[in-house]
Structure formats: structure tokens, C-alpha cells
N, C-alpha and C. Protein backbone atom coordinates (compact mmCIF):
# COMPACT_ATOMS: atom_id res chain seq x y z
N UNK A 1 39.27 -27.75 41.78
CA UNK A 1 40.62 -27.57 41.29
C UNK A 1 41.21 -26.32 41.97
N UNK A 2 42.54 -26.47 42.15
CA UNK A 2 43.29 -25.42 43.25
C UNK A 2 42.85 -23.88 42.02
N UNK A 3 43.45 -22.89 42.67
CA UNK A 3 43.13 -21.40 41.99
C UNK A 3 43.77 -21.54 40.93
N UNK A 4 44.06 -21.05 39.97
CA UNK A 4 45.15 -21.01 39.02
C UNK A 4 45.60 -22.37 38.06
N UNK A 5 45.58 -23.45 38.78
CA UNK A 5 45.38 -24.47 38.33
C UNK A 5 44.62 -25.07 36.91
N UNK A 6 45.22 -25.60 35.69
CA UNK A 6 44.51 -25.57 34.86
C UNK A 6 44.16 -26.97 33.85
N UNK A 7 43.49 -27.36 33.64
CA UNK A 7 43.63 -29.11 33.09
C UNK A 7 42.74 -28.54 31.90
N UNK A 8 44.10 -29.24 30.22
CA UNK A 8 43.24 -28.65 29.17
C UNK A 8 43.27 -30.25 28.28
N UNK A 9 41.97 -30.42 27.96
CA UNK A 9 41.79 -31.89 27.36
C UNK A 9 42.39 -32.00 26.16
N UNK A 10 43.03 -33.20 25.42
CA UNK A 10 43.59 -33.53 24.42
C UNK A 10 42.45 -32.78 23.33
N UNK A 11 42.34 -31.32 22.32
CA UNK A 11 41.83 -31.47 21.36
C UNK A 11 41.78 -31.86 20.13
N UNK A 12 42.38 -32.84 19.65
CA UNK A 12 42.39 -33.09 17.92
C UNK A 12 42.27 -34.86 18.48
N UNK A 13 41.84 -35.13 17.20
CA UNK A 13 41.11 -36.46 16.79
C UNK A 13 42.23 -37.23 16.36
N UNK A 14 43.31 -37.32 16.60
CA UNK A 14 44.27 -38.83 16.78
C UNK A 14 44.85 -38.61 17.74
N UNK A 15 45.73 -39.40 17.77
CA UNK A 15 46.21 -40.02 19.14
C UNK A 15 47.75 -39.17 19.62
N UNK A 16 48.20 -39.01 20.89
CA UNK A 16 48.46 -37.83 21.29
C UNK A 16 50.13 -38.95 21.02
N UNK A 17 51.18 -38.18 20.01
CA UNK A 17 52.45 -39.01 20.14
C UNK A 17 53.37 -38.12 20.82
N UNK A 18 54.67 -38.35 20.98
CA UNK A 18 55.31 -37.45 21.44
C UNK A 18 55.82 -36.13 21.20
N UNK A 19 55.64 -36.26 19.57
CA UNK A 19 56.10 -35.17 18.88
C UNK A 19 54.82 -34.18 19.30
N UNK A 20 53.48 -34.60 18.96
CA UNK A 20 52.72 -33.94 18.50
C UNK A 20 52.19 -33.02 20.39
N UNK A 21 52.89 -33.93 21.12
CA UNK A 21 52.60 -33.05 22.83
C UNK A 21 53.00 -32.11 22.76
N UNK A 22 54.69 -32.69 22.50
CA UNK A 22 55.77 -31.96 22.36
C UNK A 22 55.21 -30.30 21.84
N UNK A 23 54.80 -30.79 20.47
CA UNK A 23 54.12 -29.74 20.10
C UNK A 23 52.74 -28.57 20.41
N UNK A 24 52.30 -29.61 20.98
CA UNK A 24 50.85 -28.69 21.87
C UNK A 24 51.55 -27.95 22.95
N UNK A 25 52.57 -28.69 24.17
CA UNK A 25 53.15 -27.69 24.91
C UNK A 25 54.06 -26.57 24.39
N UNK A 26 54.31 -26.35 23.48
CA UNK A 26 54.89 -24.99 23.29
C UNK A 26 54.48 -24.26 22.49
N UNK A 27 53.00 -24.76 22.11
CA UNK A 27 52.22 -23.31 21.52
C UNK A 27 51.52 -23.16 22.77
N UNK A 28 51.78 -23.04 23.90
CA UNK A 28 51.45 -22.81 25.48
C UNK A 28 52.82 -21.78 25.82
N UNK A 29 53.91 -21.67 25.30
CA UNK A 29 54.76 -20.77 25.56
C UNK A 29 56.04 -22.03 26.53
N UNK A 30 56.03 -22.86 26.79
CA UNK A 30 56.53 -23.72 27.79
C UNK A 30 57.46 -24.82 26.77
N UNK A 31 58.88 -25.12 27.42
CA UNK A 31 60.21 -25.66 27.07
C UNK A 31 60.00 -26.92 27.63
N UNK A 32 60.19 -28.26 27.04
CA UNK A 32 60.20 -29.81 27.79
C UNK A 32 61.99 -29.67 28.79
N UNK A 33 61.88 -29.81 29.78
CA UNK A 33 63.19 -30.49 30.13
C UNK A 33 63.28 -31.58 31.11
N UNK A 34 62.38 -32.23 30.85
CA UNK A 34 62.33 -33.74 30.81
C UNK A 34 61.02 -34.56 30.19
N UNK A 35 61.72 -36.17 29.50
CA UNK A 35 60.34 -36.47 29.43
C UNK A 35 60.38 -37.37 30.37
N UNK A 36 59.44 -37.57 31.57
CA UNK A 36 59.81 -38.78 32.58
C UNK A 36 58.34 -39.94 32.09
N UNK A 37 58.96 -40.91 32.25
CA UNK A 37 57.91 -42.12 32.34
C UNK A 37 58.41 -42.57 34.00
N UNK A 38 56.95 -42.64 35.01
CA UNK A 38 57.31 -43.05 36.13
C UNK A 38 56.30 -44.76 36.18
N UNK A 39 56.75 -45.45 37.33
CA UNK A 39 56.30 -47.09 36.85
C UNK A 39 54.90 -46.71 37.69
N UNK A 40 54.06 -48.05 37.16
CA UNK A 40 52.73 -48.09 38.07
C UNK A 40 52.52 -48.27 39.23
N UNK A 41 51.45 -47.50 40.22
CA UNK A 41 51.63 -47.63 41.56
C UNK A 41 52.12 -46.63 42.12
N UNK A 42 53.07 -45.25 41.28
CA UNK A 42 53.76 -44.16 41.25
C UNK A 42 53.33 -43.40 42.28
N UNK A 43 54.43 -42.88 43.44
CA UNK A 43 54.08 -42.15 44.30
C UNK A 43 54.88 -41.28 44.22
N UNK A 44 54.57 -39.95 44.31
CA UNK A 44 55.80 -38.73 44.44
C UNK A 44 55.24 -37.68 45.72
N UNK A 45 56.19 -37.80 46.27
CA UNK A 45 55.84 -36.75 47.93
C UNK A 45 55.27 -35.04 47.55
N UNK A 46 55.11 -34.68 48.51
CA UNK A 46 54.93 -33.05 48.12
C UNK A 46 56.07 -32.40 47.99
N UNK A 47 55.31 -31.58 46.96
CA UNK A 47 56.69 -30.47 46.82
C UNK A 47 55.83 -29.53 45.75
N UNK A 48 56.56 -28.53 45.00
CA UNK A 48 56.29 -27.52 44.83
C UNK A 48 57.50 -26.68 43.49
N UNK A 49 57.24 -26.43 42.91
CA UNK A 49 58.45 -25.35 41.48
C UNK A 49 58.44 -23.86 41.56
N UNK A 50 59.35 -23.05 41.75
CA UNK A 50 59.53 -21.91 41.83
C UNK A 50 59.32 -21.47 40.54
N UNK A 51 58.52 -22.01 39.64
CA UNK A 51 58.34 -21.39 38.66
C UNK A 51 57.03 -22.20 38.14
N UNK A 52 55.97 -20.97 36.99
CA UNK A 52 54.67 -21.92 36.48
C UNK A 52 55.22 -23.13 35.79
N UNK A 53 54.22 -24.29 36.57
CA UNK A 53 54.75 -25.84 35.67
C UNK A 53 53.84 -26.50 34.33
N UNK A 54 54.53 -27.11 33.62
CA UNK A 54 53.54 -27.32 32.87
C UNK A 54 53.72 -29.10 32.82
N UNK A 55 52.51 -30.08 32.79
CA UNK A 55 53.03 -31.16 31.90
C UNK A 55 51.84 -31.47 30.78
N UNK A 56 52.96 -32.22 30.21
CA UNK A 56 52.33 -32.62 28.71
C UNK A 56 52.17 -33.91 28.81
N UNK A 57 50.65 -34.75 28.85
CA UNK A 57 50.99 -36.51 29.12
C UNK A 57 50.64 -36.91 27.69
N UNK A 58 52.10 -37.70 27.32
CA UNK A 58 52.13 -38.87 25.93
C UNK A 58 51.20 -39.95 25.99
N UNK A 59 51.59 -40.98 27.51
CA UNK A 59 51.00 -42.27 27.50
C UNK A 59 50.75 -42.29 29.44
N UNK A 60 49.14 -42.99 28.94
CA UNK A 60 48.64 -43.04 30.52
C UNK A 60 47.96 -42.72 31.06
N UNK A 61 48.06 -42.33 32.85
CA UNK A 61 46.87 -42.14 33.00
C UNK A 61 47.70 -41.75 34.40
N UNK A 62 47.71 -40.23 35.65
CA UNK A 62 48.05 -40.30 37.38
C UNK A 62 47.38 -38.92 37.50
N UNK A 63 47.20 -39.22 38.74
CA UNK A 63 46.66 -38.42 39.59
C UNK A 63 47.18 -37.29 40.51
N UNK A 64 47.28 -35.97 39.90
CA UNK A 64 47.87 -34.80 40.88
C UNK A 64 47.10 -34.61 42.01
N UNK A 65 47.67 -34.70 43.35
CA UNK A 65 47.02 -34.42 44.22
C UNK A 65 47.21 -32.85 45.24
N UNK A 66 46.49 -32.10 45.05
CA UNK A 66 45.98 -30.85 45.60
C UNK A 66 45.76 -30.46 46.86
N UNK A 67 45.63 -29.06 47.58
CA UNK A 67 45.01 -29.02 49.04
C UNK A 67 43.90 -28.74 48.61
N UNK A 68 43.58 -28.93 47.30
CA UNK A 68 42.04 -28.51 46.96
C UNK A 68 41.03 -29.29 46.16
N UNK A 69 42.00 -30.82 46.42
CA UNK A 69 41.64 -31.70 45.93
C UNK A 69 42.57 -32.32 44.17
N UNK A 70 41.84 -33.54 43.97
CA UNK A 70 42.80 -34.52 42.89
C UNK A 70 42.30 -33.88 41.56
N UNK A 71 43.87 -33.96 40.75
CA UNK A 71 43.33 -33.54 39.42
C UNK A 71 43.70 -34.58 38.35
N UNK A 72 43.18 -35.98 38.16
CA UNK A 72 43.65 -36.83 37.20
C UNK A 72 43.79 -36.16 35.98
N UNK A 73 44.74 -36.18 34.95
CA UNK A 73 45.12 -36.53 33.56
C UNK A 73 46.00 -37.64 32.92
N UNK A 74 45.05 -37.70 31.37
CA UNK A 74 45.61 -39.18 30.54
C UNK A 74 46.52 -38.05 29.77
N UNK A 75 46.47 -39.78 28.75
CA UNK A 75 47.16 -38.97 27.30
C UNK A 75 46.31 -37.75 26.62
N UNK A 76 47.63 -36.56 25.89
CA UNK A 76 47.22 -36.05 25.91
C UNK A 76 46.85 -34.74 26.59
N UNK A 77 46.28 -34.75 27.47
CA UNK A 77 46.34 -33.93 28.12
C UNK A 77 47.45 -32.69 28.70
N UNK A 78 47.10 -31.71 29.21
CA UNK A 78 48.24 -30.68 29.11
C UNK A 78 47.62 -30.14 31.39
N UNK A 79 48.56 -29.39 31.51
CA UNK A 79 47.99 -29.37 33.29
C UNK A 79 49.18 -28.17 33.61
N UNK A 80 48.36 -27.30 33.73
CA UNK A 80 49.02 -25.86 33.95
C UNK A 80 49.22 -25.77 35.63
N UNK A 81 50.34 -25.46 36.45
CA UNK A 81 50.93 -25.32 37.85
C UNK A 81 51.17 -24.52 38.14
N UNK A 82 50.83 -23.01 38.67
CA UNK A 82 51.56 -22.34 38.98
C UNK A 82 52.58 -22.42 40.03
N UNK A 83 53.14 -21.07 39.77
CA UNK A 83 54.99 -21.18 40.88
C UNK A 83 54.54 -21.32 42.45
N UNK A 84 54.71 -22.53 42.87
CA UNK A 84 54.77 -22.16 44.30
C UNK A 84 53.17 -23.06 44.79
N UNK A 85 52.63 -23.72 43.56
CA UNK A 85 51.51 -24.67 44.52
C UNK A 85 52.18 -26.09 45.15
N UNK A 86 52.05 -26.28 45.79
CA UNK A 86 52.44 -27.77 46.67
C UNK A 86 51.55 -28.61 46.25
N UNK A 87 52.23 -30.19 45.54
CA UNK A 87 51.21 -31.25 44.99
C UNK A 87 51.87 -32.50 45.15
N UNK A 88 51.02 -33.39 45.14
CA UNK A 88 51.38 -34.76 45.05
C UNK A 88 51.43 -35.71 44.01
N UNK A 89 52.19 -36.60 43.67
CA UNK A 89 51.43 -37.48 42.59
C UNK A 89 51.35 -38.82 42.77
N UNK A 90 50.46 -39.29 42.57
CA UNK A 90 49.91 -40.95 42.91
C UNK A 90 49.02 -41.45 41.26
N UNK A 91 49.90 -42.53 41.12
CA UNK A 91 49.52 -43.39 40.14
C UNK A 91 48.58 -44.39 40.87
N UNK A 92 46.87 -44.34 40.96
CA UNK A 92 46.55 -45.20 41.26
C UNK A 92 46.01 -46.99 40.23
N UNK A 93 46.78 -47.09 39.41
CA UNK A 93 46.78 -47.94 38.53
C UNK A 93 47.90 -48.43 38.46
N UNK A 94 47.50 -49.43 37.48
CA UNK A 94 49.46 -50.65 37.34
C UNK A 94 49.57 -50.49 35.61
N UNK A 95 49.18 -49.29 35.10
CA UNK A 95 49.99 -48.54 34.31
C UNK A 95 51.06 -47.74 34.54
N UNK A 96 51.93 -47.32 33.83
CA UNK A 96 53.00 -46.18 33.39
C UNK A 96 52.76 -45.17 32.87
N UNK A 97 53.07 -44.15 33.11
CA UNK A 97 52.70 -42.66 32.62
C UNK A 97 53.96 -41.93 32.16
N UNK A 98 53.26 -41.50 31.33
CA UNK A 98 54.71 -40.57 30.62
C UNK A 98 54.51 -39.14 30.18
N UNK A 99 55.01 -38.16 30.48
CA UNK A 99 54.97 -36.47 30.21
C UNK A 99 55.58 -35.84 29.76
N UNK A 100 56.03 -35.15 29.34
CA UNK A 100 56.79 -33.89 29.29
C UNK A 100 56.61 -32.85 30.64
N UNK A 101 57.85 -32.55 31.48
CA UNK A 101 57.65 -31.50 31.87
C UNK A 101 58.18 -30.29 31.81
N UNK A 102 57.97 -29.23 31.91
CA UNK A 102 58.75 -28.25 31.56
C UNK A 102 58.47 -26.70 32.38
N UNK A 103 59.37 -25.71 32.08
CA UNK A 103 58.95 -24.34 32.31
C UNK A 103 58.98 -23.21 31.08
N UNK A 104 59.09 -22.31 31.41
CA UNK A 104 59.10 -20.96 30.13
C UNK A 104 60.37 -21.31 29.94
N UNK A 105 61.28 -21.25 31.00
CA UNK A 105 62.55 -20.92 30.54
C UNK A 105 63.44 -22.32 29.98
N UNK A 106 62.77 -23.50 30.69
CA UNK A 106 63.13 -24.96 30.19
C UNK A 106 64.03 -25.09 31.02
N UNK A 107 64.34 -24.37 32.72
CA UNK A 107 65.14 -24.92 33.70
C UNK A 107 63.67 -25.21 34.80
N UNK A 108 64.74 -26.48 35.14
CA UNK A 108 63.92 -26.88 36.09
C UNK A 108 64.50 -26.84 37.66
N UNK A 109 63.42 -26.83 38.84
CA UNK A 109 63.52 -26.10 40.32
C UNK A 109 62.48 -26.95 40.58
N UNK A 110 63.03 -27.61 41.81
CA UNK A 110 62.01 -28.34 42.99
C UNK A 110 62.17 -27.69 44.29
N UNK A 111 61.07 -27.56 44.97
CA UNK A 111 61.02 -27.10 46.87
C UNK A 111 60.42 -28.52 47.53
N UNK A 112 61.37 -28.99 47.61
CA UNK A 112 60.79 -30.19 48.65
C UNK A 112 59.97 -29.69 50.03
N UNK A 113 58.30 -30.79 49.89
CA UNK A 113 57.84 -30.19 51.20
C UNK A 113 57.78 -31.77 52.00
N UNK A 114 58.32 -32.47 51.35
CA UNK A 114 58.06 -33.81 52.12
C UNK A 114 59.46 -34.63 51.96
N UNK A 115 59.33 -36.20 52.01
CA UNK A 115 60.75 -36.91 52.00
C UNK A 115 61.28 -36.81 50.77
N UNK A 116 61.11 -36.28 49.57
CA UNK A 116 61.73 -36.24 48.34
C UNK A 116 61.37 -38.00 47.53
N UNK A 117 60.33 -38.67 48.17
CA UNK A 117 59.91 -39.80 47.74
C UNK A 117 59.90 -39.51 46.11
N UNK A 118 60.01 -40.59 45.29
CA UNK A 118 59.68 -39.91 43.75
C UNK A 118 59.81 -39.36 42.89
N UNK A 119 60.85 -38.83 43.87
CA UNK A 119 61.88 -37.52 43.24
C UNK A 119 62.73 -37.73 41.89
N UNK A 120 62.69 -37.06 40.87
CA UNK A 120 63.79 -37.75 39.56
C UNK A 120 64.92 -38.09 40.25
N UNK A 121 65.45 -37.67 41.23
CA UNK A 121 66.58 -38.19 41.46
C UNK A 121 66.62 -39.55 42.15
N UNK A 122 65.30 -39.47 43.16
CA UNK A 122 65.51 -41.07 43.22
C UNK A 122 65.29 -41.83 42.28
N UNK A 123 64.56 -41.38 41.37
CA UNK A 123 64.06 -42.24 40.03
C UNK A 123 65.47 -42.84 39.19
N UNK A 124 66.45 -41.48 38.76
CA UNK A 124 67.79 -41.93 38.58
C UNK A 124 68.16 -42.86 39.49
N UNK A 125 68.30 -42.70 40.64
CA UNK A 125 69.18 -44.06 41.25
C UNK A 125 68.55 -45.47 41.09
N UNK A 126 67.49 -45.56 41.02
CA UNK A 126 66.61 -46.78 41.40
C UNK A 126 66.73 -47.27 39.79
N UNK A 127 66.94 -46.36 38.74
CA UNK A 127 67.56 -47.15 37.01
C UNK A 127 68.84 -47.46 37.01
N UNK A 128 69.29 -47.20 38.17
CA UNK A 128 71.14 -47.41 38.02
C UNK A 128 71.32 -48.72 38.78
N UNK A 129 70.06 -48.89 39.20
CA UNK A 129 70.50 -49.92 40.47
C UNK A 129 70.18 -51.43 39.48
């Protein structure tokens, strides 16, 4: 796992809903400002947040990809980013995944290092279409 990088397993004994993520990420100190569900097969290019990232996964199952290698998380799960690592994400399944993501401050900042594949904004266009 990259330096700083942090993957913390779902702890309590039912099942992880939205509220209750909702709620695990911000006794972490961290604001949702988005919840994205991306489709199965999910590819998102590199890039990078000028600020520490956090996500919170509701439902699912993808794969962050690293220069220091892959960090899968399901439901549940919580995945600490600091400002400024470059990652990928690949859904290798024909499930849907869904998160919370967020920062301290609950604004969000992308540094594109690749085609912006995956990007929420293409994600917006491709629901409009």
C-alpha cells in the first residue's frame, strides 16, 4: 500500500447503510460531497486531489489502483488518500459500487493526470444522454 495510504475494515456487526457510512466517515473528521454509484466494469483514469481524500463504500466492491500497487475495498469500508497521490480506479466485476466521497472541508478538487476517463463529469453527461 502507497505511504500514507490507509484501508480501514467495516467494524460493527450489521450491514454498512448509508446513513450509518455516512456516519463512520465523519467521526474520521471528513464532509461527503458526493455520493457516486459508478456502473460495472468502472474505469476512472489517473488523477490525483489537492486535498486528503476520503471514501466511504455503501454497496460493492473496486479496485484503487496505486504506483505501489492495488488497494480493493467493499462495503463498508473507509480508504484514507492523501493530497496529491495519483490513482486509478477499475471495477473489475459486473457489479456497481457506491461511496461517499469527501474532504475536511467538503469541497471537492481534481488534478487530472490522464484523459479525464470516469471523471464525474463524464459520468454527468453519459446520465443526461
Amino acid at each position: 500500500m502507497p505511504p500514507g495510504v490507509q484501508l480501514i475494515k467495516w467494524p460493527h456487526k450489521i450491514r454498512p447503510t448509508e446513513e450509518a457510512v455516512r456516519d463512520e466517515m465523519a467521526g474520521y473528521g471528513y464532509k461527503a460531497y458526493d455520493l457516486q454509484t459508478i456502473p460495472p466494469w468502472f474505469e476512472r483514469s489517473r488523477h490525483s486531489h489537492d486535498y486528503d481524500e476520503i471514501r466511504a463504500a455503501v454497496a460493492g466492491v473496486t479496485t484503487f489502483h496505486f504506483d505501489d500497487g492495488p488497494v480493493t475495498m467493499e462495503a463498508g469500508d473507509i480508504l484514507l488518500i492523501p493530497a496529491g497521490v495519483p490513482h486509478e480506479v477499475r471495477s473489475h466485476n459486473d457489479g456497481s459500487f457506491s461511496a461517499f466521497k469527501g474532504s475536511i472541508s467538503g469541497d471537492r478538487s481534481v488534478t487530472e493526470h490522464g484523459d479525464g476517463k470516469g471523471s464525474k463529469e463524464n459520468l454527468d453527461l453519459a446520465a443526461q444522454s
